[in-house]
Protein backbone atom coordinates (compact mmCIF):
# COMPACT_ATOMS: atom_id res chain seq x y z
CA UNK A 1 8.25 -4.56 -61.88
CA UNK A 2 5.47 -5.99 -59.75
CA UNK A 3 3.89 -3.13 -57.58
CA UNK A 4 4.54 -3.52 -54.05
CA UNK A 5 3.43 -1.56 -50.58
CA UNK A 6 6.21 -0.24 -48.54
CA UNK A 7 5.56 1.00 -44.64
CA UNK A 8 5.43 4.37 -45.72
CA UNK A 9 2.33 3.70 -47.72
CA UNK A 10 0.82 2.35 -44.71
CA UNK A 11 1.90 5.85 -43.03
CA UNK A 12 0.59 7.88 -45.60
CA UNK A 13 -2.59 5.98 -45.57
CA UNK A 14 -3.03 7.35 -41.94
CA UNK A 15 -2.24 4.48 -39.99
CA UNK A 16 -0.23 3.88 -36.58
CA UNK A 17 3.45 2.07 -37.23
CA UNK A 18 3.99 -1.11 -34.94
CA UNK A 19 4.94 -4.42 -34.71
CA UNK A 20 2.27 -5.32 -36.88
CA UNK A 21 3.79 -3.68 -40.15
CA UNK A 22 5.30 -6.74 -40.78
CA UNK A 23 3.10 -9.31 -41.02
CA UNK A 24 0.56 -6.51 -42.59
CA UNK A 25 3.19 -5.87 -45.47
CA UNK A 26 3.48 -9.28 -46.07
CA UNK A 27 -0.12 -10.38 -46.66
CA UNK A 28 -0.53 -7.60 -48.67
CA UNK A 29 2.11 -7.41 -50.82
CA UNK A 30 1.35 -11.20 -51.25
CA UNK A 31 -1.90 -10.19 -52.70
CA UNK A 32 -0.47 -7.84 -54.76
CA UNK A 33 1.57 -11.12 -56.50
CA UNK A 34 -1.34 -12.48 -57.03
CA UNK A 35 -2.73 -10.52 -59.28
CA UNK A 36 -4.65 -8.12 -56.76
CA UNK A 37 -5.09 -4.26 -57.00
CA UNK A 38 -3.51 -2.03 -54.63
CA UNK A 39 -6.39 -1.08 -52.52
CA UNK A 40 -7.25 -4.31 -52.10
CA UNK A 41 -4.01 -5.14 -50.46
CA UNK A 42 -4.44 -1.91 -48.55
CA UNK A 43 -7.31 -3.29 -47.41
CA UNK A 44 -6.00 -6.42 -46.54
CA UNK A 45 -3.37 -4.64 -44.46
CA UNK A 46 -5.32 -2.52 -42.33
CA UNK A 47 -7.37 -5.86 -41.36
CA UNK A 48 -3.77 -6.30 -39.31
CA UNK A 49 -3.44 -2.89 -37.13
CA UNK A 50 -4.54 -3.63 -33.89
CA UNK A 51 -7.70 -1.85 -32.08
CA UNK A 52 -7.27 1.59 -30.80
CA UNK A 53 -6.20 1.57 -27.34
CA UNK A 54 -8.94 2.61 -24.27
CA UNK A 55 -8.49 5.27 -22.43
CA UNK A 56 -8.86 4.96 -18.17
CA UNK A 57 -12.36 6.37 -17.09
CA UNK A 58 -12.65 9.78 -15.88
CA UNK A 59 -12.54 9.41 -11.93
CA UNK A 60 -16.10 9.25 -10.07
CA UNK A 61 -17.68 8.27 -12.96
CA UNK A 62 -18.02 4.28 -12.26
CA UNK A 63 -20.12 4.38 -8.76
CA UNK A 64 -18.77 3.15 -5.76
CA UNK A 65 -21.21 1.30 -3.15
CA UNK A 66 -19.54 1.81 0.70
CA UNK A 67 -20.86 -0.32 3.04
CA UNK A 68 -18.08 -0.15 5.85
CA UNK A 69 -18.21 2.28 8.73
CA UNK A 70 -15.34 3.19 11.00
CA UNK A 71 -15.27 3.58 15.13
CA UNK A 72 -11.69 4.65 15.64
CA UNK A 73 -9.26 6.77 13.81
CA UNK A 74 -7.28 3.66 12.67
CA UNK A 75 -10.74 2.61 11.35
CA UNK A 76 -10.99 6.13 9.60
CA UNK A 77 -7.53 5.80 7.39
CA UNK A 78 -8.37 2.07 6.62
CA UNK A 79 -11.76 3.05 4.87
CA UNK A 80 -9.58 6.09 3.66
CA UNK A 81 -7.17 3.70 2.12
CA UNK A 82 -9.62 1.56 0.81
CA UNK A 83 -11.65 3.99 -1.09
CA UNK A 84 -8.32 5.46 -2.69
CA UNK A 85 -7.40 2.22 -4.23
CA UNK A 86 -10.80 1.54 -4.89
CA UNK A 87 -11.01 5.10 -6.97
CA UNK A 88 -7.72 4.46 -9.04
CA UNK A 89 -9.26 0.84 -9.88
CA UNK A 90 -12.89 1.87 -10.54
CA UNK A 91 -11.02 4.02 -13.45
CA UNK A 92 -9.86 0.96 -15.86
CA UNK A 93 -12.10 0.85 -18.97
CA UNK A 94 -14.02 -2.23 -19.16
CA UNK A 95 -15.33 -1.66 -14.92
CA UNK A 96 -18.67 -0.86 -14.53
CA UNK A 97 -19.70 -0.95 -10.62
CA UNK A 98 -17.61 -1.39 -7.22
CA UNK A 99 -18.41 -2.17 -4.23
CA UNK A 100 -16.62 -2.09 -0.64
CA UNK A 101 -17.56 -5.14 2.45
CA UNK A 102 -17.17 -3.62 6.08
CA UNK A 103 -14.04 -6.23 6.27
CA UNK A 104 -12.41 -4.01 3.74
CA UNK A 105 -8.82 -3.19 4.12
CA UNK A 106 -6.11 -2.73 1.38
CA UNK A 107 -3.89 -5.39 -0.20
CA UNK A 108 -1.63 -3.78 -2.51
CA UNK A 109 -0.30 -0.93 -3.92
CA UNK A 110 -3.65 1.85 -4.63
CA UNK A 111 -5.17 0.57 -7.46
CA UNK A 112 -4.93 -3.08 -6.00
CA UNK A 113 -8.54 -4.61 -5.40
CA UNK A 114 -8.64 -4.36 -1.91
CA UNK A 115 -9.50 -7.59 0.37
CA UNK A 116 -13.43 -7.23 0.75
CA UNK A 117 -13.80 -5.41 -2.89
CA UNK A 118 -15.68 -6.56 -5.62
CA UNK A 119 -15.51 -4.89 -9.13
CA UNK A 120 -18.17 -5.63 -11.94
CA UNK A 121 -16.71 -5.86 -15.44
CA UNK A 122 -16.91 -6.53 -18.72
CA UNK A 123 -14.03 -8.81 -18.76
CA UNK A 124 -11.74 -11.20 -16.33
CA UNK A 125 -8.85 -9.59 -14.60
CA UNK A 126 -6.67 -12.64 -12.82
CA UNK A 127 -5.52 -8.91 -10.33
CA UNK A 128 -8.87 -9.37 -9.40
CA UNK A 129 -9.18 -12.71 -8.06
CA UNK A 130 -5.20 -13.00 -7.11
CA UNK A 131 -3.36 -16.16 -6.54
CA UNK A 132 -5.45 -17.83 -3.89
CA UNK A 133 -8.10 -18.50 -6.37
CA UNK A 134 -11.52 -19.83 -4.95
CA UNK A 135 -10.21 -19.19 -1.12
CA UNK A 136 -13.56 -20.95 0.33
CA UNK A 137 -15.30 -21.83 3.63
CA UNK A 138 -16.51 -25.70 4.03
CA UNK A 139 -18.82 -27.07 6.25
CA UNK A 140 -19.85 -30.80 7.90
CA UNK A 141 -22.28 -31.26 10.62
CA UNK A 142 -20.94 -34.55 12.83
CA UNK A 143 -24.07 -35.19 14.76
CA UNK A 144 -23.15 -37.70 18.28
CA UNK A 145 -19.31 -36.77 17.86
CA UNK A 146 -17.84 -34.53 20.65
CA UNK A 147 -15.87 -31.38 19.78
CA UNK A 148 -12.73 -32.64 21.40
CA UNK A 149 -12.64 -35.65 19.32
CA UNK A 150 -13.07 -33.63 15.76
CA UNK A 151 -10.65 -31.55 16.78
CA UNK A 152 -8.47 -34.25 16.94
CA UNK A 153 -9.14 -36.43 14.20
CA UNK A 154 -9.03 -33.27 11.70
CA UNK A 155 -5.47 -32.28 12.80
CA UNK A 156 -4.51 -35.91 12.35
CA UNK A 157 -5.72 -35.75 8.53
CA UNK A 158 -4.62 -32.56 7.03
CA UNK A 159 -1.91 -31.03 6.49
CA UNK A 160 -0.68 -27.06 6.86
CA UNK A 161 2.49 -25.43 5.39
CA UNK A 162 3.75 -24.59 2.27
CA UNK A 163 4.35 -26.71 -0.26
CA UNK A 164 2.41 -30.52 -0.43
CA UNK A 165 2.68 -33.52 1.09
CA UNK A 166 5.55 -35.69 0.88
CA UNK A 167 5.57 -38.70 -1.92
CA UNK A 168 3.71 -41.72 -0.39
CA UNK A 169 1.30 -39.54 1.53
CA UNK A 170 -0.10 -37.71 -1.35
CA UNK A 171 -4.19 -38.27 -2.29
CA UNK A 172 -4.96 -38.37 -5.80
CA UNK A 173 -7.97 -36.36 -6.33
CA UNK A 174 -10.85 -37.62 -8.28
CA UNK A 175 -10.97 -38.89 -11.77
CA UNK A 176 -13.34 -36.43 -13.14
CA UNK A 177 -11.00 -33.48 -11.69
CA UNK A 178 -8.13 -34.35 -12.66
CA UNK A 179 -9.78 -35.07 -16.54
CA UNK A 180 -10.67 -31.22 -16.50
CA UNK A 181 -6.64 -30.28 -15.73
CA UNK A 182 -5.98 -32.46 -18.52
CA UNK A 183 -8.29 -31.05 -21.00
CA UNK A 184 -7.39 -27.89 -20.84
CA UNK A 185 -3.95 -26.42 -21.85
CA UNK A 186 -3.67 -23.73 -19.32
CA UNK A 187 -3.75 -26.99 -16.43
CA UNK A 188 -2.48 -29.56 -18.30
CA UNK A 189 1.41 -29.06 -16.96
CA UNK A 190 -0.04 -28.60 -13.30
CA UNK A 191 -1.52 -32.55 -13.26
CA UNK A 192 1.35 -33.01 -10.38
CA UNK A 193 0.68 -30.36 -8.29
CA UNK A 194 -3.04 -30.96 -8.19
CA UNK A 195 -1.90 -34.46 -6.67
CA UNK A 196 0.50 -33.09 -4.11
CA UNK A 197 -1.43 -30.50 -3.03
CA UNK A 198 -4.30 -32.34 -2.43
CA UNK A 199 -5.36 -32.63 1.17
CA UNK A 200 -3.94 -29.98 2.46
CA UNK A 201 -4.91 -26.43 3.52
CA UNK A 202 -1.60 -24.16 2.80
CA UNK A 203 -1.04 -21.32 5.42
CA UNK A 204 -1.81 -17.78 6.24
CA UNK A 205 -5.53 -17.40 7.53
CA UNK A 206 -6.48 -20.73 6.74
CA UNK A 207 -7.70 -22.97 9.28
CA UNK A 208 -9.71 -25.91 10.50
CA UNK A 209 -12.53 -24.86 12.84
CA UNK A 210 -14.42 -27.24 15.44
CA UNK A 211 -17.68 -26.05 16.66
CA UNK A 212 -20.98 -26.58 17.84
CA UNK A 213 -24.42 -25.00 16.11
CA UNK A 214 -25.94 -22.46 17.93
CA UNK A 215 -29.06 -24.14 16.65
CA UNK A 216 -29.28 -27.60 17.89
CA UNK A 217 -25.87 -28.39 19.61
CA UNK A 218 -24.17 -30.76 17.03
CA UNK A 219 -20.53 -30.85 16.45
CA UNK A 220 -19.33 -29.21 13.14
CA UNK A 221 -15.90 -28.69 11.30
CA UNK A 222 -15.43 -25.62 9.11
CA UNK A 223 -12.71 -25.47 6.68
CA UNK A 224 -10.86 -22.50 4.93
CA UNK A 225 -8.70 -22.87 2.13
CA UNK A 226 -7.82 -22.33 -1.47
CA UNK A 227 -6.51 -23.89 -4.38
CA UNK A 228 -2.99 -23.65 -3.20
CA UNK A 229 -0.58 -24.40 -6.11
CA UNK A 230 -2.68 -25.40 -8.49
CA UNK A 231 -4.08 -21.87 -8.11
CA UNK A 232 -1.25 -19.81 -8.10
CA UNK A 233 -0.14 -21.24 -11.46
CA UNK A 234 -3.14 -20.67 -13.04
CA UNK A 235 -3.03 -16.76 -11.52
CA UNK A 236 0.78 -16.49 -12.73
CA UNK A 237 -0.56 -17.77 -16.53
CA UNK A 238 -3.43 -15.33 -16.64
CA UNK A 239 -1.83 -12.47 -15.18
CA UNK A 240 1.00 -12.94 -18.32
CA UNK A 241 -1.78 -13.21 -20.85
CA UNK A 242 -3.66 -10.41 -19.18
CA UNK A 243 -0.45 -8.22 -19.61
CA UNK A 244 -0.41 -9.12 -23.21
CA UNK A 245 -3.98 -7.89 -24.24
CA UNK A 246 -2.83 -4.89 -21.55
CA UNK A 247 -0.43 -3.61 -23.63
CA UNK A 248 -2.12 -3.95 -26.82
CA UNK A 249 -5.48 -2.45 -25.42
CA UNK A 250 -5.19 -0.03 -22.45
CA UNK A 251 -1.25 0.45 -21.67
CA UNK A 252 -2.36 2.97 -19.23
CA UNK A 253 -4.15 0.47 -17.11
CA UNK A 254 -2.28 -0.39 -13.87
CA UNK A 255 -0.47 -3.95 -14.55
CA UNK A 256 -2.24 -5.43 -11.58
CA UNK A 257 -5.71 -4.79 -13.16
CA UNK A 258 -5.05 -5.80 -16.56
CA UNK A 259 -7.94 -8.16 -17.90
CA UNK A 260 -8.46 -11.04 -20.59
CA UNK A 261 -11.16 -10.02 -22.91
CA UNK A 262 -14.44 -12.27 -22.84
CA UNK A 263 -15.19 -12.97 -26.30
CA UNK A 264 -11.26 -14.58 -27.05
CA UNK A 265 -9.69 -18.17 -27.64
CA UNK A 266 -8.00 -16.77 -24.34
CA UNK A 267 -10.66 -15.87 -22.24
CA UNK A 268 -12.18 -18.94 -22.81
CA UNK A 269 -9.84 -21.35 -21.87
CA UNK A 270 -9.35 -18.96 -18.71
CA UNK A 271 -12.86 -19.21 -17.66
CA UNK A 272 -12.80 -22.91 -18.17
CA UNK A 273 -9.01 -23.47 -15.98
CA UNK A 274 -11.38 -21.18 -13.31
CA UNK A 275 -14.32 -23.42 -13.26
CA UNK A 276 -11.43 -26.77 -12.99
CA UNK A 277 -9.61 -25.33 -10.45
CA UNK A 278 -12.77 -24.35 -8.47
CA UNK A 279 -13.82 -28.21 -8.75
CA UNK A 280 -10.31 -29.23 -7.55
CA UNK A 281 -10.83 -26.83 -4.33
CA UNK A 282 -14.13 -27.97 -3.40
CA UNK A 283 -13.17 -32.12 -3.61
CA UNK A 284 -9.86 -30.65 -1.63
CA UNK A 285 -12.34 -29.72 1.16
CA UNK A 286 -14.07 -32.35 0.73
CA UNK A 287 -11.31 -35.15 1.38
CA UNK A 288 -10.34 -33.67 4.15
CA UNK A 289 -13.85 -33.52 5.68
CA UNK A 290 -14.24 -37.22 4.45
CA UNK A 291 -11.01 -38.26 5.72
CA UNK A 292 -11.41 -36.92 9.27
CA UNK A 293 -15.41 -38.75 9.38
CA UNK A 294 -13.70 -42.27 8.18
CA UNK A 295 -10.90 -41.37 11.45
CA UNK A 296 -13.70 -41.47 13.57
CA UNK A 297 -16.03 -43.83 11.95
CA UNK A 298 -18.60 -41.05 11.66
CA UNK A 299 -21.70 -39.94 9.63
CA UNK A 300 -22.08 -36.44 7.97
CA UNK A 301 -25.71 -35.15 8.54
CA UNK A 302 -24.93 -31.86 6.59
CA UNK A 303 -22.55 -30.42 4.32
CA UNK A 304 -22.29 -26.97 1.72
CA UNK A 305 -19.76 -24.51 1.12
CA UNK A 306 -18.99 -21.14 -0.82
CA UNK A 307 -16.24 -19.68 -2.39
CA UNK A 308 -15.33 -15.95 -1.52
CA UNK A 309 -12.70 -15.44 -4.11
CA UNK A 310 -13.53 -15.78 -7.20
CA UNK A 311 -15.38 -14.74 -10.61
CA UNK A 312 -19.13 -15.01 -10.93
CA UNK A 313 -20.80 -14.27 -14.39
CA UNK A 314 -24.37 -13.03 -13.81
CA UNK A 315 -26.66 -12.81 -16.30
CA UNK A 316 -26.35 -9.31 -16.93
CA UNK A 317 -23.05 -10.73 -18.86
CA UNK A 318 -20.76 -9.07 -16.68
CA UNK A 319 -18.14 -10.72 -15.05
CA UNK A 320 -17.81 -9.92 -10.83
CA UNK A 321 -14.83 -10.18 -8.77
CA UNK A 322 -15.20 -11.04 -5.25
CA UNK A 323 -11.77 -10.20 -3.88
CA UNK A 324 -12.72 -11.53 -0.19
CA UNK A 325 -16.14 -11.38 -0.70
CA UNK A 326 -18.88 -14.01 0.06
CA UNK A 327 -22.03 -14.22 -2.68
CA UNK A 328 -25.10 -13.36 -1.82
CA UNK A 329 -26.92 -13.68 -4.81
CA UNK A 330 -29.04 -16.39 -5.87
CA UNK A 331 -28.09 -18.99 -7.67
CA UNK A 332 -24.42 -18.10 -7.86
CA UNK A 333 -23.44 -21.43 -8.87
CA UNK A 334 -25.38 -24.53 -10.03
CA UNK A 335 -24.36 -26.36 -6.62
CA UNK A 336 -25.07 -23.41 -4.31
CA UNK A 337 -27.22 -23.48 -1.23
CA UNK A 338 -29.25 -20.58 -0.06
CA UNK A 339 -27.05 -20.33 2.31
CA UNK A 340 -23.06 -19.24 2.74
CA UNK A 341 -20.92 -19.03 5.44
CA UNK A 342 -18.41 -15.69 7.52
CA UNK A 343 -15.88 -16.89 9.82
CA UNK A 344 -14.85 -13.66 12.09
CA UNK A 345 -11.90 -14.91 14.07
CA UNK A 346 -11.24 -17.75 16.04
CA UNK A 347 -12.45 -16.91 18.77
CA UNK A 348 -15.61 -16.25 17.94
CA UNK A 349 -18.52 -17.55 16.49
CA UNK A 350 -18.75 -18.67 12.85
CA UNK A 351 -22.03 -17.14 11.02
CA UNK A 352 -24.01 -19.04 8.91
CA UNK A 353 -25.89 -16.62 6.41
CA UNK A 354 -28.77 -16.23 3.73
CA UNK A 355 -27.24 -13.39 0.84
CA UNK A 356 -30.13 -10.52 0.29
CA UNK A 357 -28.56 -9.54 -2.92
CA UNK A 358 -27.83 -6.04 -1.81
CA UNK A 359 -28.02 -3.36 -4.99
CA UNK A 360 -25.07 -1.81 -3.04
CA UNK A 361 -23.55 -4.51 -2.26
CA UNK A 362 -23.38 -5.90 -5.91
CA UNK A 363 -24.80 -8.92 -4.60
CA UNK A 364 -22.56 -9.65 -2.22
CA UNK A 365 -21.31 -10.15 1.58
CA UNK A 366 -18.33 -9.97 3.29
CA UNK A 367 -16.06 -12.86 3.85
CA UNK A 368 -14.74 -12.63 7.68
CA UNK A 369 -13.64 -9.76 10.08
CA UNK A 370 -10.84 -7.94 7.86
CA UNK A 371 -7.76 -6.29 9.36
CA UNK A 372 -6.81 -2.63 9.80
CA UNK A 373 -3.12 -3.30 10.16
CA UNK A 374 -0.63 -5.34 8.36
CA UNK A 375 0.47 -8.57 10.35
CA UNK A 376 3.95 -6.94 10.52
CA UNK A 377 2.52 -3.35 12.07
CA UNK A 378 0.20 -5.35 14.33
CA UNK A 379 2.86 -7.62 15.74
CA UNK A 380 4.87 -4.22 16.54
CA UNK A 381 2.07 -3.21 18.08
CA UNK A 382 1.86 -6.21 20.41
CA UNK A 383 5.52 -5.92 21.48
CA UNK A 384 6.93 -5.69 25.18
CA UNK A 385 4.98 -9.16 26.12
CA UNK A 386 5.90 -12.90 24.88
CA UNK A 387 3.68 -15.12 22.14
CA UNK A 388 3.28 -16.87 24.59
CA UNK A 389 1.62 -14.53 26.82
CA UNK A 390 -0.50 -12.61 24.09
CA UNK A 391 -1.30 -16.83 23.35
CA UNK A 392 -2.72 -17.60 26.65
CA UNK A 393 -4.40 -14.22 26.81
CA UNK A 394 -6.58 -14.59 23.30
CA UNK A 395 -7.44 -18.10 23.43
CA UNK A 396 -8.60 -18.53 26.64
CA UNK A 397 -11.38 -21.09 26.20
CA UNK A 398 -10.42 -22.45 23.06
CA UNK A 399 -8.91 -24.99 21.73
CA UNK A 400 -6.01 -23.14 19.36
CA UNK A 401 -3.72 -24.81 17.99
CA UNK A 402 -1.11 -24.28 15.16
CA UNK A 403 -0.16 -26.75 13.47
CA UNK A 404 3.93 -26.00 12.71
CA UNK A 405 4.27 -25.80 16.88
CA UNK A 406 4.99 -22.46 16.61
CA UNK A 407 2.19 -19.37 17.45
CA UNK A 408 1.74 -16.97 14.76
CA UNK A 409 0.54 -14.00 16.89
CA UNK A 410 -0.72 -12.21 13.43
CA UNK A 411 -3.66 -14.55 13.09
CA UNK A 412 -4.88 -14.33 17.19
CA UNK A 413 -8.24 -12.74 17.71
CA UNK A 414 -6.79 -8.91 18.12
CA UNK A 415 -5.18 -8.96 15.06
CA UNK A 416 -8.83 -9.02 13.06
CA UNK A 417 -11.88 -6.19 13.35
CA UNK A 418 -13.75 -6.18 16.06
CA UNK A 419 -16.48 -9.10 15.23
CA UNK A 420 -19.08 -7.50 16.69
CA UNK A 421 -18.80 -4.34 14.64
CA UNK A 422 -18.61 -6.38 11.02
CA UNK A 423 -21.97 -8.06 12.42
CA UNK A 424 -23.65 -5.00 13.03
CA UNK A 425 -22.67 -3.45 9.74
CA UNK A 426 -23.89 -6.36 7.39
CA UNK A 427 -26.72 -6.11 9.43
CA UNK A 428 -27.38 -2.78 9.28
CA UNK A 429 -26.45 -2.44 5.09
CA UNK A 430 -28.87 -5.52 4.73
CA UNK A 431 -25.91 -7.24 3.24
CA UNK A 432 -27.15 -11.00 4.32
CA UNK A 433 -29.46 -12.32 7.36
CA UNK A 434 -27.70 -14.21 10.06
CA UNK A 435 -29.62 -17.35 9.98
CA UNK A 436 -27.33 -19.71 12.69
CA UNK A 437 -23.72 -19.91 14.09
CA UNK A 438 -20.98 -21.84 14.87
CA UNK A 439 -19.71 -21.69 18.42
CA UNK A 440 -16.12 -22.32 19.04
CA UNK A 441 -14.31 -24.78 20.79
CA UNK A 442 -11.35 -24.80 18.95
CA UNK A 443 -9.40 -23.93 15.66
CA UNK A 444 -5.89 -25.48 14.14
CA UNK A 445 -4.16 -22.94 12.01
CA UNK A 446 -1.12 -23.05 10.10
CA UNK A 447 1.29 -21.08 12.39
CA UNK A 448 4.47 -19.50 11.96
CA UNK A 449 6.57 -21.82 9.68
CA UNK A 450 9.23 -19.60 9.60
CA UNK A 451 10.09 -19.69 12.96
CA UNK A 452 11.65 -23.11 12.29
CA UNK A 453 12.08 -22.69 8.43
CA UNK A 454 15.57 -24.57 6.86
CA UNK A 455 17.06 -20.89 5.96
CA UNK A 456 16.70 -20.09 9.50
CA UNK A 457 18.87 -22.88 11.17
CA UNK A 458 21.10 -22.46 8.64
CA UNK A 459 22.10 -18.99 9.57
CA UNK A 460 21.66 -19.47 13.34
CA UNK A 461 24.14 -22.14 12.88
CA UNK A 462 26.52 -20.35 10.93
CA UNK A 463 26.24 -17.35 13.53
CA UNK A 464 27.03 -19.80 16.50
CA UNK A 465 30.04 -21.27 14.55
CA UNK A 466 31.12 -17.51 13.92
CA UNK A 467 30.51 -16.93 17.84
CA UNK A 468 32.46 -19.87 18.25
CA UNK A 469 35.28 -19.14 16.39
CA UNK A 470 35.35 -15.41 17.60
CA UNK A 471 35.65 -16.83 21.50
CA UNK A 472 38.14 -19.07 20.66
């Protein structure tokens, strides 16, 4: 009788049962049909166990850079939060530096990256980036065109809200976009939704700014968006292959910071869908910024942009996650500026920056003014007066508008840091030099879509049909 290796040799040889008995057993005992010896074909079948699994990181051992200070008590447990998260995080194998933005605030349960972190590794975690992948700031100078007139020619062009727009409206983006979705299998089913999402700007804290530069007076539209579905499809496929590698290499990692090793078929194609997607959001500003300068038969005399969500490789080979954090690096993409851009609220002015590639900072800046409540907790906290009143209050002198018709008190100045404090503190951690500003004059925004959302009529119709009923 042929010899053959059973699972208990495989056991005796020292080695770990799993899933991967089977196809191990197979090859070898193959080879051993074929004439080969039986070491060989225990050879053969330890080529199948998997690696051993990591280990988290002893706590305080991956350094943490704080650059965030706090003037209240609220401002106290927010940092508190932060750096608890930021501690459970810091603890997954392959992370080798953190770093906290004074916008910081948590975004998750601890462990969660917060919203102004940014975590240097040795791999790509999706967690890390989440699903608005390359959320980004655009920027068009419209010299000889008057605020008032942007304003309105941008909110005639784009389009808030979830979901795209509707068939016969949509904008195809451009050729060589839409050839990187095809080429690569992890974007190849989302072709569609790259059309229909085109040209618009989603919801949330996204907006379309209208300004003036500090500098020399000129009219300017700022932008802030992400790659909407196109995005979150790509962060729902790499967060399932993440899990995968997860469970294979580090099951005591948290879910939510699970990563896709570099040097794989996997990682590859992930770092390529980033790069397309990326592409897709910058044209998406760009349309819109083109589209609202064909409106009003206008000339751009400047344009640049950044992403502050995303993954930057540096050449130190590691891989950094700005998780609401602005670059401030040089050279942190081929088409980068030396210069970036921090909206603060809308309010207020828009800051034009040059990065100083803070050590502490991990070369980075923060991305806006940051919250130290949840929009549910600070709406509570505004209770006893009308959206309406807290409206007229906040935007006094500004053009606000939103674009659903109905106020979303969560995303009014008071629900963001105080802007003067986030200046001072990437001023005073050297985190980037304030080099102009955009002054407001007025800001369209999303707005509260649920207010007049389809599941909402419903059941205030089928409550006045059971009032109805009950009166009669």
């Amino acid at each position: 009788m042929t010899e053959t290796i059973s699972g208990q040799d495989l056991i005796d040889a020292g080695l770990r049962q799993g899933k991967w008995f089977g196809p191990a057993l197979g090859a070898a005992n193959g080879h051993l049909a074929r004439g080969g010896t039986f070491e060989e074909a225990l050879a053969i079948a330890r080529g199948f166990q998997p690696p051993p699994t990591l280990p988290l990181q002893a706590g305080g051992i991956v350094p943490l850079h704080l650059n965030i200070d706090a003037a209240s008590p609220d401002e106290e447990a927010n940092i508190e939060a932060v750096k608890r998260t930021m501690q459970v995080l810091l603890r997954t194998p392959v992370i080798r530096a953190g770093a906290v933005m004074p916008d910081a605030c948590p975004a998750g349960p601890v462990g969660t990256i917060p919203v102004g972190g940014v975590a240097a590794s040795e791999a790509i975690h999706p967690g890390m980036h989440s699903a608005d992948i390359c959320c980004s700031m655009a920027i068009s100078v419209f010299p000889d065109i008057a605020p008032a007139a942007l304003l309105d020619a941008v909110h005639q062009v784009t389009h808030f809200g979830p979901g795209g727009r509707e068939r016969g409206k949509q904008i195809r983006p451009p050729d060589a976009v839409m050839a990187l979705f095809d080429g690569n299998p992890l974007l190849r089913d989302l072709t569609s939704q790259a059309i229909e999402h085109f040209g618009t700007q989603g919801d949330g804290n996204h907006f379309a700014y209208v300004g003036t530069m500090k500098s020399t007076g000129e009219t300017t539209l700022v932008t802030h968006h992400g790659s909407r579905g196109p995005g979150a499809r790509l962060y729902n496929k790499g967060m399932r292959i993440a899990e995968g590698f997860r469970l294979m290499l580090s099951p005591e990692t948290p879910a939510q910071n699970a990563w896709i090793p570099a040097d794989t078929r996997e990682g590859d194609e992930y770092w390529a869908a980033l790069q397309a997607v990326r592409e897709w959001t910058k044209q998406n500003h760009v349309a819109i910024h083109d589209m609202t300068a064909e409106r009003l038969s206008a000339r751009v005399a400047d344009r640049f942009w950044n992403e502050h969500n995303f993954v930057f490789r540096r050449p130190d080979g590691l891989f950094y996650h700005g998780k609401g954090a602005t670059p401030a690096f040089d050279n942190w993409a081929a088409d980068a500026t030396d210069l970036t851009i921090i909206p603060l609220n809308m309010a207020e002015p828009i800051l034009i920056v040059r990065g100083k590639n803070a050590a502490h900072g991990l070369g980075f800046s923060p991305h806006g003014a940051g919250r130290n409540y949840s929009r549910s907790q600070h709406k509570r906290m505004l209770g006893g007066r009308t959206d309406a009143e807290i409206f007229a209050e906040e935007t006094s002198g500004i053009d606000a508008r939103f674009f659903s018709g109905f106020t979303d008190i969560s995303e009014l100045p008071s629900a963001y840091k105080n802007a003067a404090a986030v200046r001072a503190q990437i001023e005073r951690y050297g985190l980037a030099e304030i080099v102009d500003e955009v002054l407001p004059y007025g800001c369209i925004m999303a707005g509260d879509w649920d207010a007049d959302a389809p599941w909402r009529r419903k059941r205030e119709a089928r409550n006045k049909a059971r009032a109805q009923d009950a009166g009669s």
